[in-house]
Protein backbone atom coordinates (compact mmCIF):
# COMPACT_ATOMS: atom_id res chain seq x y z
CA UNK A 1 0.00 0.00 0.00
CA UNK A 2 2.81 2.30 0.64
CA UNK A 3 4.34 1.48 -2.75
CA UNK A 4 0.96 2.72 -4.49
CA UNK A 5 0.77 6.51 -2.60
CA UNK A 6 4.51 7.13 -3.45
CA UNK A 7 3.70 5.58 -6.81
CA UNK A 8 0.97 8.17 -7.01
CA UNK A 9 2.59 11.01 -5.41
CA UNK A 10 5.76 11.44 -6.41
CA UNK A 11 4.94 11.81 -10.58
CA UNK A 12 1.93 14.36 -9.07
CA UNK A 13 4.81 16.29 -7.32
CA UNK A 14 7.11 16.09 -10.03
CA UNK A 15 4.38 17.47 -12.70
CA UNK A 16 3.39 20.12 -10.31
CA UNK A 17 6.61 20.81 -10.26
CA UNK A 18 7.29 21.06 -14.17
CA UNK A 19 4.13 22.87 -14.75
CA UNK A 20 5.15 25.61 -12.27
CA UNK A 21 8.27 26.15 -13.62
CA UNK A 22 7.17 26.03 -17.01
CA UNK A 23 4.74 29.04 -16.84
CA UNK A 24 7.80 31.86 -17.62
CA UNK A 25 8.80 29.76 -20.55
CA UNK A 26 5.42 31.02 -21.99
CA UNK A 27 6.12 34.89 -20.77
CA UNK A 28 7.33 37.56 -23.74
CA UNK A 29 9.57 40.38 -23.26
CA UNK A 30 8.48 43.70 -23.40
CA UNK A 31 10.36 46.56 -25.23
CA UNK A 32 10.61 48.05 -21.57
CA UNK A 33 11.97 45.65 -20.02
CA UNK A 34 14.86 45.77 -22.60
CA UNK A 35 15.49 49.11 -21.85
CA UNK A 36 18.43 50.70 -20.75
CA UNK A 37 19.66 53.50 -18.57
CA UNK A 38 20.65 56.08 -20.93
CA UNK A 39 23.37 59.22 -19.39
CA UNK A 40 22.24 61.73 -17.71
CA UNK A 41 21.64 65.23 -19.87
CA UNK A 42 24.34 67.42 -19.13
CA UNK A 43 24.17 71.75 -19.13
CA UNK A 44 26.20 73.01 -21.98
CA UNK A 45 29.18 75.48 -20.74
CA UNK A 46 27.90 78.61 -20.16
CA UNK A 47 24.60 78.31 -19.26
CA UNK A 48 23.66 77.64 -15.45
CA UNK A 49 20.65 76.11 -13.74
CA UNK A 50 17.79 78.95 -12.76
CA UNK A 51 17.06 79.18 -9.16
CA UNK A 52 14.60 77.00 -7.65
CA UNK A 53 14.77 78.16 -3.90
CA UNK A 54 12.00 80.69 -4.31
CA UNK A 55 9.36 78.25 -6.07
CA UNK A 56 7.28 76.96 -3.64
CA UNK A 57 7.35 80.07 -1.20
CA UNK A 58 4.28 80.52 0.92
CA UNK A 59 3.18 84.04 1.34
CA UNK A 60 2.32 85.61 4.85
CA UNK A 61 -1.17 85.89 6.21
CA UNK A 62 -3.07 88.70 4.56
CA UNK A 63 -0.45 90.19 1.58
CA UNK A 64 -2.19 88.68 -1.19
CA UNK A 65 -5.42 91.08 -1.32
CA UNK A 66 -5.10 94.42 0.09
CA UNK A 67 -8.98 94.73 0.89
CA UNK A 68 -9.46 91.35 1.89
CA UNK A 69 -8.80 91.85 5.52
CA UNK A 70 -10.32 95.17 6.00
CA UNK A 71 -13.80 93.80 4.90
CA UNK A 72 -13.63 95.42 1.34
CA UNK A 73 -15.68 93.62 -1.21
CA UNK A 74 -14.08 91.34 -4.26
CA UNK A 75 -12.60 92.48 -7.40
CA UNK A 76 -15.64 93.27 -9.52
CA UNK A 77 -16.62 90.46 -12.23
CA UNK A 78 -17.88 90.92 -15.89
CA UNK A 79 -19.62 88.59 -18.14
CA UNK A 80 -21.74 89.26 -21.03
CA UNK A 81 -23.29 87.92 -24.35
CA UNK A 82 -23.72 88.50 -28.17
CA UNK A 83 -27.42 89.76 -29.89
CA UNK A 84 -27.63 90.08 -33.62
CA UNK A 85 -29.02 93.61 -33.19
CA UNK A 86 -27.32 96.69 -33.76
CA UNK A 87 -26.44 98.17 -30.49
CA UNK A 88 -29.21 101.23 -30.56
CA UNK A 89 -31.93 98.57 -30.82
CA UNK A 90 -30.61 96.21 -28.04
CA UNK A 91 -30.08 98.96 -26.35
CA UNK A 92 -33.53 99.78 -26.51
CA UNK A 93 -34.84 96.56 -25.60
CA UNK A 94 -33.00 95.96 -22.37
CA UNK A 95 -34.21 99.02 -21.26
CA UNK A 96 -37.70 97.81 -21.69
CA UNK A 97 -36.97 94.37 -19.98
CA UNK A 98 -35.23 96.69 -17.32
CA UNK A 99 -38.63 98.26 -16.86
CA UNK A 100 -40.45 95.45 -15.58
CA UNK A 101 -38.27 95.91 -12.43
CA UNK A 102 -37.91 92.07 -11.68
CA UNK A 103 -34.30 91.97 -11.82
CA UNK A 104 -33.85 95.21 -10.17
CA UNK A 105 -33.85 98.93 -10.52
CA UNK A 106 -32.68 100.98 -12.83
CA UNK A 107 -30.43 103.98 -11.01
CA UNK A 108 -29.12 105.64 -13.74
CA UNK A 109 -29.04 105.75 -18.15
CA UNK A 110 -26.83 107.07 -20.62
CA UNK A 111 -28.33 106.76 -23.72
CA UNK A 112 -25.29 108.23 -25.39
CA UNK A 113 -22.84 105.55 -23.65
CA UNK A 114 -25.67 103.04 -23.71
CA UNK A 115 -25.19 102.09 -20.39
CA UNK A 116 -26.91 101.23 -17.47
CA UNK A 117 -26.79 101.68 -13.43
CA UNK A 118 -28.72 98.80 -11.72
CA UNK A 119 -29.16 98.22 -8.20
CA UNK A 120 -30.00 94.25 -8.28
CA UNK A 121 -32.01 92.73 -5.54
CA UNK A 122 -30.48 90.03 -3.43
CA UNK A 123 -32.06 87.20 -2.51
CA UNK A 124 -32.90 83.63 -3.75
CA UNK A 125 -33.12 83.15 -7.96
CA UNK A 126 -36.34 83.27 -9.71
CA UNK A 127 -38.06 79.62 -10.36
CA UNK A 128 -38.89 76.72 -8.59
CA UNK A 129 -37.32 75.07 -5.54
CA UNK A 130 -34.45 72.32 -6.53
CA UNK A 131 -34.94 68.44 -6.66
CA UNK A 132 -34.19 67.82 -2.88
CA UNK A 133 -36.45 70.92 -1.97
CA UNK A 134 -38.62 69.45 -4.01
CA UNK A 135 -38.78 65.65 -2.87
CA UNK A 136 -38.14 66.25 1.25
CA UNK A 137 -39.30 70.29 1.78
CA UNK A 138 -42.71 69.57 0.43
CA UNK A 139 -43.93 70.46 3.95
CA UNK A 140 -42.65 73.91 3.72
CA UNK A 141 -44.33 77.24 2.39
CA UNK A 142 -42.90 79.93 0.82
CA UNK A 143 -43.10 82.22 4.20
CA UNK A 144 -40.98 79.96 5.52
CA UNK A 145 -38.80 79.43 2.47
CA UNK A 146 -38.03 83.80 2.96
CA UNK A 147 -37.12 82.95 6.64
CA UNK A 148 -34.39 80.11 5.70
CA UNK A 149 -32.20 83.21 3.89
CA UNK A 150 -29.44 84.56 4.97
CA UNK A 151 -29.70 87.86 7.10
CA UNK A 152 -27.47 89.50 4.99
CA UNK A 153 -29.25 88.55 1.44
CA UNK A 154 -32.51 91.07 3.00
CA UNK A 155 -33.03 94.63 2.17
CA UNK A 156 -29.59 95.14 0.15
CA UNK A 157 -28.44 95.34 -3.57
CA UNK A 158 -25.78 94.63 -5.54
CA UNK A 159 -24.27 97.10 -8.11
CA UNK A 160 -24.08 96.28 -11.67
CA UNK A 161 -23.11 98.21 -14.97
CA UNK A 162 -24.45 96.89 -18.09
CA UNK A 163 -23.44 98.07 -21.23
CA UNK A 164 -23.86 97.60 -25.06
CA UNK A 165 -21.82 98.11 -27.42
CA UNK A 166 -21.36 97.30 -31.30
CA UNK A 167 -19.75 94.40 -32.25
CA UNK A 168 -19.17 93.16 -35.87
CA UNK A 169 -22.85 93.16 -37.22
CA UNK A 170 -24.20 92.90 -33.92
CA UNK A 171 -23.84 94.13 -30.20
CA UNK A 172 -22.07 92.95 -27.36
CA UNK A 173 -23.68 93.28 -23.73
CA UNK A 174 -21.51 93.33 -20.95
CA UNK A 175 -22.13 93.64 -17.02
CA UNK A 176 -19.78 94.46 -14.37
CA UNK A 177 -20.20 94.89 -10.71
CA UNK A 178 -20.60 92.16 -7.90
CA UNK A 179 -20.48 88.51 -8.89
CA UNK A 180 -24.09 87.18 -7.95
CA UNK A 181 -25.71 90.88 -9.19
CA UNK A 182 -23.77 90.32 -12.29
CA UNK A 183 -24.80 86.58 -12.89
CA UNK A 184 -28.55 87.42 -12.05
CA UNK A 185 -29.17 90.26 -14.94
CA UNK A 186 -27.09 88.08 -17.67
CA UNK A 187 -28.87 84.85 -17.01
CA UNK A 188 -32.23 87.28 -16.83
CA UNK A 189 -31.73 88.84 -19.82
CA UNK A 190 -30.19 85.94 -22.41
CA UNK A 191 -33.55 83.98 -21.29
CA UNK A 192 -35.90 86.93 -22.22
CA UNK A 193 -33.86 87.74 -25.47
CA UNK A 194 -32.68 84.38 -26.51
CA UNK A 195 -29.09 85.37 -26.97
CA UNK A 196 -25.94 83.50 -28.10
């Protein structure tokens, strides 16, 4: 009986065994794996290696933006759009989309400049509540919806200055003032006058 396990185990081993070490016999070399160390490049006489101790310097608190720490508002943004009217007659018809007063108010017109002075109102964007407002606020009405803001966003304005000008066979209007103000009129006014 012991004859027949060694007879058994012994060819099992040795196969196991051969099969094992056969496996890289069936492996081909890469290109990379040929590849050898090549020398270093070296800098031509005469020309020297720029500084890199001043790279990754970190600045102190507060001397990147003189007005951030004293409260001052950002850097005003601009953004704009094309219409295919001339600028007199887009002119013309912001000021009548102005008039509604839904955006905000008009402070001040030059019709010679075309420009505008707006005083935007703060506050949440027109249209309806988002998806999770939506599926898990149902419960809430829109009284309560004005009491969720933000102090701040009640009773103040932001500042924008929209104006047209020409542009190749068309007109170009442009706002500038605070970021939200500014993205409020553009958005407002390329839905109403289906811009580019």
């Amino acid at each position: 009986m012991k004859k027949t396990s060694y007879a058994l185990v012994v060819p099992a081993l040795l196969l196991s065994v051969l099969v094992v070490s056969g496996c890289g016999a069936f492996r081909s070399k890469k290109d990379w794996q040929r590849a050898q160390q090549e020398a270093p490049l070296e800098i031509p006489p005469g020309l020297d290696t720029p500084s890199t101790s001043a790279a990754l310097v970190i600045p102190d608190v507060g001397s990147g933006a003189p007005g951030a720490a004293s409260g001052q508002s950002a850097a005003p943004v601009s953004d704009g759009f094309i219409l295919t009217d001339d600028a007199d007659a887009a002119y013309r018809r912001i000021g009548e989309l102005l008039s509604v007063g839904d955006v905000g108010k008009v402070t001040s017109h030059d019709d010679a400049s075309h420009t505008y002075q707006i005083a935007v109102n703060r506050g949440k964007p027109e249209g309806r509540p988002g998806f999770f407002r939506r599926m898990f606020g149902g419960g809430k009405d829109a009284g309560q919806d004005s009491q969720d803001a933000p102090a701040s966003a009640a009773g103040t304005t932001h500042s924008v200055v929209l104006a047209v000008t020409s542009s190749g066979t068309g007109s170009e209007v442009r706002a500038q003032g605070d970021a939200d103000g500014v993205r409020r009129v553009i958005d407002a006014l390329k839905s109403r006058m289906g811009s580019k």
